[in-house]
Protein backbone atom coordinates (compact mmCIF):
# COMPACT_ATOMS: atom_id res chain seq x y z
CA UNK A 1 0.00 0.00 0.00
CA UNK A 2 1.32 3.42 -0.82
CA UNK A 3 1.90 5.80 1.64
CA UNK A 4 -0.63 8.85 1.46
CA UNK A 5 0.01 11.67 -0.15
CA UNK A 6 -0.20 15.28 1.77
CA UNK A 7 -2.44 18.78 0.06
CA UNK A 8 -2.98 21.72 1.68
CA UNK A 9 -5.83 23.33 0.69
CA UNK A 10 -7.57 27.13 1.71
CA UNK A 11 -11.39 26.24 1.92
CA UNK A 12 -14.21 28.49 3.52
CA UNK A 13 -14.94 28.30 7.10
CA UNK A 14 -18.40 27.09 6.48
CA UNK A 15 -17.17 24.56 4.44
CA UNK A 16 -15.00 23.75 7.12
CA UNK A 17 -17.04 23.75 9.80
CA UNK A 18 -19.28 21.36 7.80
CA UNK A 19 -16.48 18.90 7.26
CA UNK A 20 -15.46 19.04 11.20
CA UNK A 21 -19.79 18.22 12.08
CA UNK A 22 -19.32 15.42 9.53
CA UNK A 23 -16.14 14.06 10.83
CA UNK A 24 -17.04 14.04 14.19
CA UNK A 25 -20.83 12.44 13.42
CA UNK A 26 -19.42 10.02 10.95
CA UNK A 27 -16.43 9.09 13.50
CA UNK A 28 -14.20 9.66 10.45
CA UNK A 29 -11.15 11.26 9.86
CA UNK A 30 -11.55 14.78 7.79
CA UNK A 31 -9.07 13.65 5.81
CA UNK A 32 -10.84 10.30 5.00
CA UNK A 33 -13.93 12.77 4.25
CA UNK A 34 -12.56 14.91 1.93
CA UNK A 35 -10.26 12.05 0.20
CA UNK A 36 -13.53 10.19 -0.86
CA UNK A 37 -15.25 13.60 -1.84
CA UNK A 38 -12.68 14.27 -3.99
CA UNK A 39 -12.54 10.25 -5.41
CA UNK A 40 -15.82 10.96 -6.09
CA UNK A 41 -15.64 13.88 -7.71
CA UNK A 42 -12.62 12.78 -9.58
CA UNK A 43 -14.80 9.90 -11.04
CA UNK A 44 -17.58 11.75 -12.25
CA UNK A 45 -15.46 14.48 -13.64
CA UNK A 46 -13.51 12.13 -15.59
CA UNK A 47 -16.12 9.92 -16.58
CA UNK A 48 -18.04 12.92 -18.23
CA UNK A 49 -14.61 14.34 -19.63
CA UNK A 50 -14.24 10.96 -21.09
CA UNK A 51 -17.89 11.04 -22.52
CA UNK A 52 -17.15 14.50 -24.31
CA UNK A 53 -13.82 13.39 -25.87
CA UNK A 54 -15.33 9.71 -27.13
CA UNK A 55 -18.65 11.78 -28.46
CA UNK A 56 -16.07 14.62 -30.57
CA UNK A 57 -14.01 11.50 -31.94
CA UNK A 58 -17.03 10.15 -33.25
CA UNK A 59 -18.41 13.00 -34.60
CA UNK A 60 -15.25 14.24 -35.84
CA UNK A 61 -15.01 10.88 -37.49
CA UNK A 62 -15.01 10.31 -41.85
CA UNK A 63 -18.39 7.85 -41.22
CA UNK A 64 -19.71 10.00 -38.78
CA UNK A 65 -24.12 10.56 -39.75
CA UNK A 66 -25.61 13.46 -39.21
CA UNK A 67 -29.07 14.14 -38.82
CA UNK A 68 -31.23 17.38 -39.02
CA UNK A 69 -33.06 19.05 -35.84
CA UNK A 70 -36.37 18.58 -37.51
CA UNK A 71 -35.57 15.18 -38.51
CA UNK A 72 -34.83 14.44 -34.82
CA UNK A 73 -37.80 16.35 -33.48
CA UNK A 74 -40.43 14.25 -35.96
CA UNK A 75 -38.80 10.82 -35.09
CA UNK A 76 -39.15 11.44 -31.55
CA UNK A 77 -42.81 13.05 -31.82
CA UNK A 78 -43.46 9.67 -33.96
CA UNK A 79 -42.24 7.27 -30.96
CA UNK A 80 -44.11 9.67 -27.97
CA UNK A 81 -47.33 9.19 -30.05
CA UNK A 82 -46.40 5.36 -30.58
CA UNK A 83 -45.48 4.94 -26.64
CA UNK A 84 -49.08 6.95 -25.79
């Protein structure tokens, strides 16, 4: 296991304050707090950065198909009328 890593970080105090109710409720650490807050955050973050770069490669891409708005807009009336 690799040893943890150290941040320092300026946040506000009600933010802070927060974290220390949390901590001391949860029987955690603040560190352990924010270190999954920000795993979290990392992993959503990434995911959607991930998303956005896959989605421009395709649509970048030679075989990409494009289709127009009111194209779009009548297939989906057609399927909310077929679904009703």
């Amino acid at each position: 296991m690799q040893k943890a890593a150290a941040i320092n970080l300026r946040i506000e105090p009600g933010i802070k304050t927060r974290l220390e109710k949390l901590a001391k409720a949860t029987n955690r650490s603040k560190s352990f707090i924010v270190g999954n807050a920000l795993e979290s955050y990392l992993d959503v973050n990434e995911w959607q950065i991930k998303g956005i770069q896959e989605a421009l490669q395709e649509a970048e891409s030679p075989t990409a198909e494009w289709i127009s708005h009111d194209e779009l807009k009548a297939k989906w009336e057609t399927k909310r009328v077929q679904m009703a």
